[in-house]
C-alpha atoms as a PDB file:
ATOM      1  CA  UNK A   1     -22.177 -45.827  10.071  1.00  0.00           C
ATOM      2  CA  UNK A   2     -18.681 -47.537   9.400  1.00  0.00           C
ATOM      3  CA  UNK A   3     -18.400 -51.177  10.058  1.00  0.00           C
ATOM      4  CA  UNK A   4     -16.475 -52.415  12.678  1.00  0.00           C
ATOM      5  CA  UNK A   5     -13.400 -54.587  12.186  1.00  0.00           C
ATOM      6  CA  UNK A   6     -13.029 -57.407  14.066  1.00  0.00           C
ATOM      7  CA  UNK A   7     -10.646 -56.151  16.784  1.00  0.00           C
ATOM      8  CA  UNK A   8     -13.521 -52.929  17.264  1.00  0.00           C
ATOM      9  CA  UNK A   9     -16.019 -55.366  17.984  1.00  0.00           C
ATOM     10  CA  UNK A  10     -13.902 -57.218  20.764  1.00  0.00           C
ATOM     11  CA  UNK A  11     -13.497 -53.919  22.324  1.00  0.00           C
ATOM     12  CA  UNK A  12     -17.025 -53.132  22.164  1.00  0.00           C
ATOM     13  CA  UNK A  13     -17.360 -56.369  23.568  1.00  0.00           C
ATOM     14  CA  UNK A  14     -15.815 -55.774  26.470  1.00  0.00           C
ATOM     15  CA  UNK A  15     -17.406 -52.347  27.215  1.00  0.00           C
ATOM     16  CA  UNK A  16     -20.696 -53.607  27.181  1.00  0.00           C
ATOM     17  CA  UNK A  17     -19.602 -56.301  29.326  1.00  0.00           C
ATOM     18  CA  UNK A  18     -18.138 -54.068  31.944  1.00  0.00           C
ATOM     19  CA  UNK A  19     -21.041 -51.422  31.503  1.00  0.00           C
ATOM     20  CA  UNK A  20     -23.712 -53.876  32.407  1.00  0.00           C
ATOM     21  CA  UNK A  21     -21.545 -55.214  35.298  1.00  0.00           C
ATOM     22  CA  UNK A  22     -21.024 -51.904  36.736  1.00  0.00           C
ATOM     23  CA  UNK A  23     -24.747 -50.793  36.007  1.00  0.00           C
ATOM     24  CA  UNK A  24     -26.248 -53.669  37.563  1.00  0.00           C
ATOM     25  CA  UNK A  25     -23.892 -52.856  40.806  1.00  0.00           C
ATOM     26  CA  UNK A  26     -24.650 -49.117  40.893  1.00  0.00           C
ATOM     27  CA  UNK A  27     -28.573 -49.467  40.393  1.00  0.00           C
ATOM     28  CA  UNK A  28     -28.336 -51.581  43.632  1.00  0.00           C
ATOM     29  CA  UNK A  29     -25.963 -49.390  45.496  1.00  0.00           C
ATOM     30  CA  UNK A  30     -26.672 -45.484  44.256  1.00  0.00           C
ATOM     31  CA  UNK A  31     -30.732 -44.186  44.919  1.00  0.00           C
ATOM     32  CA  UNK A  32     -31.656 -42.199  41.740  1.00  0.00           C
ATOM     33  CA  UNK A  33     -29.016 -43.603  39.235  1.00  0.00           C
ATOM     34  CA  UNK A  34     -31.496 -44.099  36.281  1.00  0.00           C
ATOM     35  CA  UNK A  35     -28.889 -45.967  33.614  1.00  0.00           C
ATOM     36  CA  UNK A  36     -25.420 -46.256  32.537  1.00  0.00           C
ATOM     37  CA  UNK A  37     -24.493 -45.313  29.007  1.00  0.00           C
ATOM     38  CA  UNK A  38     -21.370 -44.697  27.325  1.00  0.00           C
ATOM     39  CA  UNK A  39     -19.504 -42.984  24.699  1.00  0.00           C
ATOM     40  CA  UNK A  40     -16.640 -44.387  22.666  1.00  0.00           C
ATOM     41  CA  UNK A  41     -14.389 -43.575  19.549  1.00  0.00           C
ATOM     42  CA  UNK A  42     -13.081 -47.437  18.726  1.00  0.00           C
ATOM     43  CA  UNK A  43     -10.300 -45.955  16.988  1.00  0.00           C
ATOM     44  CA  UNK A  44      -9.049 -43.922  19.757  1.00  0.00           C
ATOM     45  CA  UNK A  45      -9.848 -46.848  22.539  1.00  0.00           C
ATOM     46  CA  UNK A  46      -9.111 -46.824  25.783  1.00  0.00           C
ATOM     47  CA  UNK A  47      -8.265 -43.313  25.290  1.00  0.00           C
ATOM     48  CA  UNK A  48     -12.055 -41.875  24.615  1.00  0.00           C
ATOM     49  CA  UNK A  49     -14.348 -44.456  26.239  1.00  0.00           C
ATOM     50  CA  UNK A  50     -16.463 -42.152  28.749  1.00  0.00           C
ATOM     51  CA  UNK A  51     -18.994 -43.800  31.032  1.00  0.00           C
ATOM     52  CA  UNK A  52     -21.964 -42.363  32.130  1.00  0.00           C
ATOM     53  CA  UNK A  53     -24.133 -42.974  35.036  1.00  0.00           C
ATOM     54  CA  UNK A  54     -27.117 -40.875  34.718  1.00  0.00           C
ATOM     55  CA  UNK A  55     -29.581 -39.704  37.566  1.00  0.00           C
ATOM     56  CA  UNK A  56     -33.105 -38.964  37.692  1.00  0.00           C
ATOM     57  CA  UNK A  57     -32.370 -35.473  39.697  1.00  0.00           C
ATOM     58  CA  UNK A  58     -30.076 -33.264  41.124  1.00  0.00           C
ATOM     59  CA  UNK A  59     -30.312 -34.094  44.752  1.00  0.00           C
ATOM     60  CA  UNK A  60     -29.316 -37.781  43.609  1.00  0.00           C
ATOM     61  CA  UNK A  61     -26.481 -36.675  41.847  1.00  0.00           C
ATOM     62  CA  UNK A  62     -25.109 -34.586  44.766  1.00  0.00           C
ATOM     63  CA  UNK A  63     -25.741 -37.430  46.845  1.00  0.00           C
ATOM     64  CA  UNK A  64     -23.767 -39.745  44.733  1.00  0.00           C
ATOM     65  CA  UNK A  65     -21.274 -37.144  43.852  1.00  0.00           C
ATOM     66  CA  UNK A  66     -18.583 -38.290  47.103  1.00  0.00           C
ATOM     67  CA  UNK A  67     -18.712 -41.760  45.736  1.00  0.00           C
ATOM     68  CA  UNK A  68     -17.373 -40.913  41.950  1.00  0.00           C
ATOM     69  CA  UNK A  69     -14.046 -41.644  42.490  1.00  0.00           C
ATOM     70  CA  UNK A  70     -14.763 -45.073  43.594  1.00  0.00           C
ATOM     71  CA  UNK A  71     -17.056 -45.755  40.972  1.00  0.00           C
ATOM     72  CA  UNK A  72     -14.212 -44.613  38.691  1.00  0.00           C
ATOM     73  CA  UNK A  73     -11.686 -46.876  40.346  1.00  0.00           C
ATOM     74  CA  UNK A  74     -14.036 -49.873  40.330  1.00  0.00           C
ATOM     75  CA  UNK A  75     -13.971 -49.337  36.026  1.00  0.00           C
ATOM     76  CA  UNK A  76     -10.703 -48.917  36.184  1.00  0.00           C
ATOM     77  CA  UNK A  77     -10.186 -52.175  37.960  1.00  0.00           C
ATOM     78  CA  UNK A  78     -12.317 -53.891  36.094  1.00  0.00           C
ATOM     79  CA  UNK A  79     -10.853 -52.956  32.747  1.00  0.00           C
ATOM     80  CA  UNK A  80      -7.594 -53.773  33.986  1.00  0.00           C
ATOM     81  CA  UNK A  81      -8.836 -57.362  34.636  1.00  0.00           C
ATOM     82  CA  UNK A  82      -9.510 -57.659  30.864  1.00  0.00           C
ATOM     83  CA  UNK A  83      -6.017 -55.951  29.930  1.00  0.00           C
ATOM     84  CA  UNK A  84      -6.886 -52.513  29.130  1.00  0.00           C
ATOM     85  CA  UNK A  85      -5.201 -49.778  31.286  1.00  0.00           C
ATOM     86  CA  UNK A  86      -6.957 -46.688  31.626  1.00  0.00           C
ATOM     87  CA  UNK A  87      -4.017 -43.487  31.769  1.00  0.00           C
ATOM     88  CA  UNK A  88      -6.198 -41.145  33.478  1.00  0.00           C
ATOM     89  CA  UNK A  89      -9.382 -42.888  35.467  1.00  0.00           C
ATOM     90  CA  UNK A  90     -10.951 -39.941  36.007  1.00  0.00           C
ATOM     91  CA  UNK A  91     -11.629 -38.956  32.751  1.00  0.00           C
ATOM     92  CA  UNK A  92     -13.659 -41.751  32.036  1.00  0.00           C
ATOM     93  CA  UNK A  93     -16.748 -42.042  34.333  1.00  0.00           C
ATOM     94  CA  UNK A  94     -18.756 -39.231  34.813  1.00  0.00           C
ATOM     95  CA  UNK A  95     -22.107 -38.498  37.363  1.00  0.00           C
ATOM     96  CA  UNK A  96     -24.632 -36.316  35.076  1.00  0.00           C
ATOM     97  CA  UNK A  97     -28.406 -35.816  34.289  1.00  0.00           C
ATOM     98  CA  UNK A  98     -28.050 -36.170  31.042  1.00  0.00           C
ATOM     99  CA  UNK A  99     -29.318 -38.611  28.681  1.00  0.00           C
ATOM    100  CA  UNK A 100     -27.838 -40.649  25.633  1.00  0.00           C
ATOM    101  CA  UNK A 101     -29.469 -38.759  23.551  1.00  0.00           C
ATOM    102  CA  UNK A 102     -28.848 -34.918  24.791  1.00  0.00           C
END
């Protein structure tokens, strides 16, 4: 794996930051939500950061499915605090079963 330079690690930084924030928040507000992970190309950032909140089933992900878009504006707004504007928000947190590692 390529290092990072210093500028990459800030960013990653910050995404950890916000993906723990928001994690800790959703555990305690969604039933089923299992973990947040995320996906990111530094070199492309803001533009490829994806978010994932991942539940243990499908009847807790069609439960949580009518909050997405808040959950999407809440990243948005919290990126924003740290100066990063997101073009498209919904592109960048996603409700899914899957794993890290599928």
């Amino acid at each position: 794996m390529k290092k990072l330079s210093k500028v990459q690690l800030k960013q990653q930084a910050l995404v950890l930051s916000i993906a723990d924030t928001l994690e800790a928040k959703a555990l305690a507000e969604i039933p089923g939500m299992v973990q947040c992970w995320f996906d990111v190309e530094y070199h492309l950032f803001p533009g490829s950061l994806l978010l994932c909140f991942q539940f243990e089933n499908e009847q807790a992900l069609a439960a949580a499915e009518p909050n997405l878009l808040t959950w999407q504006k809440r990243l948005s707004a919290a990126l924003v605090k740290k100066g990063v504007v997101l073009k498209d928000m919904r592109k960048h947190l996603v409700f899914t079963l899957k794993g890290p590692d599928d």
